[in-house]
Protein backbone atom coordinates (compact mmCIF):
# COMPACT_ATOMS: atom_id res chain seq x y z
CA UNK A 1 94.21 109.01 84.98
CA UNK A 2 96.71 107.92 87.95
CA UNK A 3 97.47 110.55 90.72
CA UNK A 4 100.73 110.08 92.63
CA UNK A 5 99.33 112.56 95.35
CA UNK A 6 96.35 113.14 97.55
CA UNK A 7 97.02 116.78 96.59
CA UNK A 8 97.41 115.94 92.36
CA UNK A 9 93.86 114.48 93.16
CA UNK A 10 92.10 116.92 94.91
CA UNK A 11 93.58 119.39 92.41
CA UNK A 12 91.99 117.35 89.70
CA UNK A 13 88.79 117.22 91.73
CA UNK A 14 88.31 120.85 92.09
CA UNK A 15 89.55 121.54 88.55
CA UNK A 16 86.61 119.04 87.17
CA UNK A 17 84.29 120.40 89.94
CA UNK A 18 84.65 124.04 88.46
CA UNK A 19 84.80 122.80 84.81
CA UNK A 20 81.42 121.68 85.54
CA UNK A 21 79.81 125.00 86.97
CA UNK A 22 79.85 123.72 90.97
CA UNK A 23 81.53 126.84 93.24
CA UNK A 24 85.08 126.00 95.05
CA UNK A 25 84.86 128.02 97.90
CA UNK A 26 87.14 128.28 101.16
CA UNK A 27 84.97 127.32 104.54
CA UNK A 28 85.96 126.52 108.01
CA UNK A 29 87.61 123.18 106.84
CA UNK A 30 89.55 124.21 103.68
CA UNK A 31 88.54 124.31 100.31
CA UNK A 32 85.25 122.97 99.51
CA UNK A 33 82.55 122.55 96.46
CA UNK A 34 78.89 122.65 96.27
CA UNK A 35 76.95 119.80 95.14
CA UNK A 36 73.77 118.94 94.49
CA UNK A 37 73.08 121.58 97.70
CA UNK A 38 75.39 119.54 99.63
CA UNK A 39 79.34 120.51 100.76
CA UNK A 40 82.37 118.68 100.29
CA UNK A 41 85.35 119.53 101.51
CA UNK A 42 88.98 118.78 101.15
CA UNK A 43 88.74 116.59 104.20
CA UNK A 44 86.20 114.29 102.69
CA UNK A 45 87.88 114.31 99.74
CA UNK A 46 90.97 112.82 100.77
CA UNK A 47 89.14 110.63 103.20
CA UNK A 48 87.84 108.85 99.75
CA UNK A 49 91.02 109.11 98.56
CA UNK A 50 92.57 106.49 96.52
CA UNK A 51 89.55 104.10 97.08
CA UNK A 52 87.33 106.31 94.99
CA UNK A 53 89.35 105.64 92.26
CA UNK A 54 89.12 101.88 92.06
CA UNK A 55 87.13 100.40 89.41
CA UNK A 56 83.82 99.95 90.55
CA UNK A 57 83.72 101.45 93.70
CA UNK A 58 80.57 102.52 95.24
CA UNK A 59 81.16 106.47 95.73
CA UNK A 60 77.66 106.54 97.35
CA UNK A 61 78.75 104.15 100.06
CA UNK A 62 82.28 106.49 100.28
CA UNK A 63 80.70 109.94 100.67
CA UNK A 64 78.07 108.21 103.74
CA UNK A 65 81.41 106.89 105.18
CA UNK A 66 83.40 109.78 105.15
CA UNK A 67 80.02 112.96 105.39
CA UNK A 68 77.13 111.19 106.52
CA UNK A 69 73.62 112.38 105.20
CA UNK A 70 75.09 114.22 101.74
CA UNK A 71 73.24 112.03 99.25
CA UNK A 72 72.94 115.25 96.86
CA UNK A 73 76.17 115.08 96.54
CA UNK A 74 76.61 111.49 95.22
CA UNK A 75 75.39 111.99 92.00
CA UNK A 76 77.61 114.53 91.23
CA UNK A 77 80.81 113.22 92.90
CA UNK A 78 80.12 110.50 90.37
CA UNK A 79 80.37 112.93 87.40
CA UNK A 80 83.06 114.41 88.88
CA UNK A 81 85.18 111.12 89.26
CA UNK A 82 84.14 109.79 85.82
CA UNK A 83 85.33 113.19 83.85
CA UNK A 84 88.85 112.88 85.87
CA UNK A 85 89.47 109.27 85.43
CA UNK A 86 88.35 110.10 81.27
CA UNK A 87 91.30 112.29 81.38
């Protein structure tokens, strides 16, 4: 799946996110979900934003670029990017 917006993106991000039982919930910085006891937010999101789409990009080494010490959340993020890009 292509997104012709940051915003189409993080749409389909928190659409998979909630899909897949992790909470969307507004914080300090904007929308964010819970993963793997760790917080994203939209911030971070579109930080990683179109690079985490590329085939075979290492979302690992984008979430410790963009929110530094969230490793729970890589697996997930993962998940998250795989069920999007599946359609």
């Amino acid at each position: 799946m292509t997104f012709d917006t940051c915003e189409q993106f993080l749409d389909a991000v928190f659409r998979a996110a909630h899909a897949m039982g992790y909470a969307r919930e507004l914080g300090k910085d904007g929308w964010q979900i819970g993963l793997g006891g760790e917080v994203l937010h939209e911030g971070h999101l579109a930080e990683m934003y179109p690079d985490i789409l590329e085939p075979g990009t290492d979302v690992s080494f984008l979430i410790s670029e963009v929110a530094p010490g969230r490793e729970g959340a890589h697996e997930p993020m993962r998940e998250i990017i795989e069920k999007i890009q599946k359609g």
